[in-house]
Protein backbone atom coordinates (compact mmCIF):
# COMPACT_ATOMS: atom_id res chain seq x y z
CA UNK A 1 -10.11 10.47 10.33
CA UNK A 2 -7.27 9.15 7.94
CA UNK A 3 -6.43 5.64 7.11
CA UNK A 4 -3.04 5.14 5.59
CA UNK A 5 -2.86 2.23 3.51
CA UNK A 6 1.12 1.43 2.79
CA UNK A 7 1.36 -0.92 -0.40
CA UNK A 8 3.95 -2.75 -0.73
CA UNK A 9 5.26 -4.25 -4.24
CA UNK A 10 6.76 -7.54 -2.80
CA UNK A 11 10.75 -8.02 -3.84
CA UNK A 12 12.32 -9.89 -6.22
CA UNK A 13 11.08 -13.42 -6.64
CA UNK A 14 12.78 -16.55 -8.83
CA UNK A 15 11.01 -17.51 -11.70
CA UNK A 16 8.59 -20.56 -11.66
CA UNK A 17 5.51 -21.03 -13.80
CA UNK A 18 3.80 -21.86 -10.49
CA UNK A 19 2.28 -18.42 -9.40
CA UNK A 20 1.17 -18.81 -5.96
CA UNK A 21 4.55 -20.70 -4.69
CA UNK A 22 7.25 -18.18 -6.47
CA UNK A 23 9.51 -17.44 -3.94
CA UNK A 24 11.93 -14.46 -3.54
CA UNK A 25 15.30 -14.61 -4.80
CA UNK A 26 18.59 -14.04 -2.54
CA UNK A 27 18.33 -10.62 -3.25
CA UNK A 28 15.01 -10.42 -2.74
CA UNK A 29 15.02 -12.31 0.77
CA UNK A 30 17.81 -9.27 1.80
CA UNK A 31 15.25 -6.38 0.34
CA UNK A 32 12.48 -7.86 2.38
CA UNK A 33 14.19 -7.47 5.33
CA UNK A 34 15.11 -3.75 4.17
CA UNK A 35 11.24 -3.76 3.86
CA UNK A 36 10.87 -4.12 7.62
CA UNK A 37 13.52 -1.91 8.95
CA UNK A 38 11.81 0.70 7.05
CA UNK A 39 7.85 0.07 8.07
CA UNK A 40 9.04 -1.26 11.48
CA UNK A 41 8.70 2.66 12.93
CA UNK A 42 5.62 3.21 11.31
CA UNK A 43 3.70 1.63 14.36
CA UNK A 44 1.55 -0.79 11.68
CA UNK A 45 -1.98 -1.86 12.74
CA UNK A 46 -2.27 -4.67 10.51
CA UNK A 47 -1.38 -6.42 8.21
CA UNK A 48 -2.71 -7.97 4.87
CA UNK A 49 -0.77 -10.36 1.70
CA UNK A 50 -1.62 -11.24 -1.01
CA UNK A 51 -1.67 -15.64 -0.69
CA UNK A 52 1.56 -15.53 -2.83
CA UNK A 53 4.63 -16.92 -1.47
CA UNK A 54 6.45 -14.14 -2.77
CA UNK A 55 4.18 -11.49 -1.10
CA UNK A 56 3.96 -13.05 2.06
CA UNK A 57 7.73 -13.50 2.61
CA UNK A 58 8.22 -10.05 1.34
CA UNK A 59 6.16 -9.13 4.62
CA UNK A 60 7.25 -12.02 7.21
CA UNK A 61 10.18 -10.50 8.72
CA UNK A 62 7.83 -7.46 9.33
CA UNK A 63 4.75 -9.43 11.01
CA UNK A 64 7.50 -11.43 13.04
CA UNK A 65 9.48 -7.76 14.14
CA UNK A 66 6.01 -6.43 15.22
CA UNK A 67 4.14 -9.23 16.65
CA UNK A 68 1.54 -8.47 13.61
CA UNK A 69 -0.61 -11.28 12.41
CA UNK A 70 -0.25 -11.74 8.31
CA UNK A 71 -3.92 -12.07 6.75
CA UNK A 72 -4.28 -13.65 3.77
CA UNK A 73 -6.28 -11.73 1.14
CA UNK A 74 -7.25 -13.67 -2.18
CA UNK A 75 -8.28 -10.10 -3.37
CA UNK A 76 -4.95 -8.98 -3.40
CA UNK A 77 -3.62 -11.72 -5.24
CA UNK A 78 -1.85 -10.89 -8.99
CA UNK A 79 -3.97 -10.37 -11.26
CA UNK A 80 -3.80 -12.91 -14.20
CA UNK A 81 -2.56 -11.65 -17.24
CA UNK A 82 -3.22 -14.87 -19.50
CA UNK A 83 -4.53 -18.48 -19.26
CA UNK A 84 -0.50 -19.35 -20.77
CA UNK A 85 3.21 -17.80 -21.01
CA UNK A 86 2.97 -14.35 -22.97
CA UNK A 87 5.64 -14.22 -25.77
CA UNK A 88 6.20 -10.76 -24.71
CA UNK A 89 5.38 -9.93 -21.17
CA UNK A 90 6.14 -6.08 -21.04
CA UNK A 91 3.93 -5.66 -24.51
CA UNK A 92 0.92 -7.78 -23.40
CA UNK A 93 0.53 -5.58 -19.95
CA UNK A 94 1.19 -2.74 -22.03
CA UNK A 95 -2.05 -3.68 -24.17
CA UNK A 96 -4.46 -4.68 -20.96
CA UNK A 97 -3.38 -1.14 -19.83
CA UNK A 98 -4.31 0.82 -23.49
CA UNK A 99 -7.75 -1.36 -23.42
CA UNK A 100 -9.25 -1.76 -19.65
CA UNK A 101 -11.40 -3.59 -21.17
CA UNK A 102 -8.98 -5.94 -23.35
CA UNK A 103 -8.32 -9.24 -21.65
CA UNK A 104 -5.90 -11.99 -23.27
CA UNK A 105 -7.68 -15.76 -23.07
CA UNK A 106 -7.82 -17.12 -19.48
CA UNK A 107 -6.57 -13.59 -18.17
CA UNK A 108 -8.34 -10.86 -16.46
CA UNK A 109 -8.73 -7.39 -17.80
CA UNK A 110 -7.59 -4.14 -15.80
CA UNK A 111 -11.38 -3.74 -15.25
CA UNK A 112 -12.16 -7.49 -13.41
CA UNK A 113 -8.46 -7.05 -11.64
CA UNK A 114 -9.41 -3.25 -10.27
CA UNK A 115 -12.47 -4.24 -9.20
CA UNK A 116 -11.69 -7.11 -7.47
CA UNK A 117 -9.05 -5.30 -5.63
CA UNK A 118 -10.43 -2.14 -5.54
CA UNK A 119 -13.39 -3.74 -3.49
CA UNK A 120 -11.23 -5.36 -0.78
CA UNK A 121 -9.51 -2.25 -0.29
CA UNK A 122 -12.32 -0.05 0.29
CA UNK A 123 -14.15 -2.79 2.55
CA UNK A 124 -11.18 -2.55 4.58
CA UNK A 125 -10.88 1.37 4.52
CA UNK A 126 -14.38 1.10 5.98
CA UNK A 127 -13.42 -1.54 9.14
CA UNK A 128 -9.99 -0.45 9.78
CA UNK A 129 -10.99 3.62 9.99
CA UNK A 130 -8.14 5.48 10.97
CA UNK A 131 -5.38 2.68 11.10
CA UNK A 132 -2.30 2.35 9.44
CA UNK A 133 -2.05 -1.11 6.93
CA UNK A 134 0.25 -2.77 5.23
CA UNK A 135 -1.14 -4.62 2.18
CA UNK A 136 1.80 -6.71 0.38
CA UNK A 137 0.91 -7.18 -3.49
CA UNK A 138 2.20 -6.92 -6.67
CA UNK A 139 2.83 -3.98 -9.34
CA UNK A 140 0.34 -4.58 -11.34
CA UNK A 141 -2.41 -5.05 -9.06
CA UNK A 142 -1.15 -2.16 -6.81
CA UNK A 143 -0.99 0.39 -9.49
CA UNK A 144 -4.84 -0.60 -10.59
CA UNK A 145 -5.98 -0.09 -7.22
CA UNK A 146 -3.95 3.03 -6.65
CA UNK A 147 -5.33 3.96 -10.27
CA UNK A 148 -9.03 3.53 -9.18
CA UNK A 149 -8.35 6.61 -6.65
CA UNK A 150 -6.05 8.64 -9.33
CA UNK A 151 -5.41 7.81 -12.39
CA UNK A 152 -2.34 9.37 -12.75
CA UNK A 153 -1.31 5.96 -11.47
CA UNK A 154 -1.27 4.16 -14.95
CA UNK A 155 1.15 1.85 -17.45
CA UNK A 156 3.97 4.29 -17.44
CA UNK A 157 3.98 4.72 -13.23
CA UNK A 158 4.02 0.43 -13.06
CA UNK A 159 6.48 0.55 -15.30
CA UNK A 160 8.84 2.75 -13.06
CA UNK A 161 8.48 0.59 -9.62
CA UNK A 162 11.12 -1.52 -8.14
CA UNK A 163 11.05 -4.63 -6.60
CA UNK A 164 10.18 -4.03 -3.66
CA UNK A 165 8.20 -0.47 -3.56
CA UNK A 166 6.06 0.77 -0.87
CA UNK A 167 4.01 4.08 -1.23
CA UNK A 168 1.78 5.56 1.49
CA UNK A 169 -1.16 6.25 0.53
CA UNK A 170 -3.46 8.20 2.64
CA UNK A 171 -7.15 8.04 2.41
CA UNK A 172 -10.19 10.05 4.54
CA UNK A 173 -12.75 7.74 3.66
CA UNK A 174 -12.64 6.76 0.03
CA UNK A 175 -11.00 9.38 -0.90
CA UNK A 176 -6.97 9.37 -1.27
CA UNK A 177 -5.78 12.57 -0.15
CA UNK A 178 -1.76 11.51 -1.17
CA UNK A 179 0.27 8.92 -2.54
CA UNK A 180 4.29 9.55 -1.91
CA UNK A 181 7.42 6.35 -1.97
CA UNK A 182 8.47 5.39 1.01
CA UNK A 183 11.20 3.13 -0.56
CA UNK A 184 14.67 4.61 -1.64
């Protein structure tokens, strides 16, 4: 029996140093709704955010098309790279991703933020056997979980995504048989 989990990287949010109420951008509010004509055919189960304002929207037109419930998963919220502002964002991720184990003060390592994803993911791999779900996120805390499957999934594939992405990723059990974009 295969589960297909489709992740979605949520689009492109404005700035604010308050994490959990960023919202999308214009341009992001027009690529969410690109986000939902393309899952809309996929005949979703369920599906999950991240309680980010950005993920959620990223995923509202979706829920709304489909008559799907959005659930709320603290596990699948971004993981936190530092207790403060980074001088320079792209090298500190760059440096949690060298050292798993590395963690900047009041941040969480690629360890704590795989786990604690990881572990949501697989309790709902169990539940939801052989459904299809949508899980909206962000890049960094997608690629750890896809990561914890493959880890071909690393530093230089986060780098590459857009905002949005979604790849399919499907799984017998805990296993993930294939990973492949959806997004174009």
């Amino acid at each position: 029996m295969y589960t297909s989990i489709y992740f979605v990287r949520h689009a492109h949010s404005i700035y604010t140093p308050e994490e959990r109420e960023r919202p999308l951008s214009v341009e992001g509010t027009i690529m969410a709704k690109k986000v939902a004509d393309r899952l809309e055919q996929e005949e979703i189960d369920r599906i999950f955010s991240s309680p980010y304002r950005r993920a959620v929207q990223t995923i509202e037109d979706l829920g709304t098309r489909t008559g799907k419930e959005i659930m709320i998963e603290e596990d699948f919220k971004e993981r936190k790279l530092a207790g403060k502002p980074v001088e320079n964002f792209q090298d500190a991720v760059k440096k949690v991703w060298i050292n798993e184990h590395f963690r900047w003060a009041g941040g969480e390592s690629n360890v704590q933020a795989k786990k604690r994803g990881t572990k949501r993911l697989e309790s709902l791999l169990e539940k939801f056997k052989g459904e299809k779900l949508v899980i909206s996120t962000h890049g960094n805390l997608m690629v750890l979980m896809m990561n914890d499957f493959n880890p071909a999934f690393d530093y230089y594939f986060w780098e590459q995504l857009s905002m949005p992405d979604i790849y399919l990723c499907t799984f017998q059990g805990r296993e993930m048989l294939s990973a492949r974009r959806l997004w174009e």
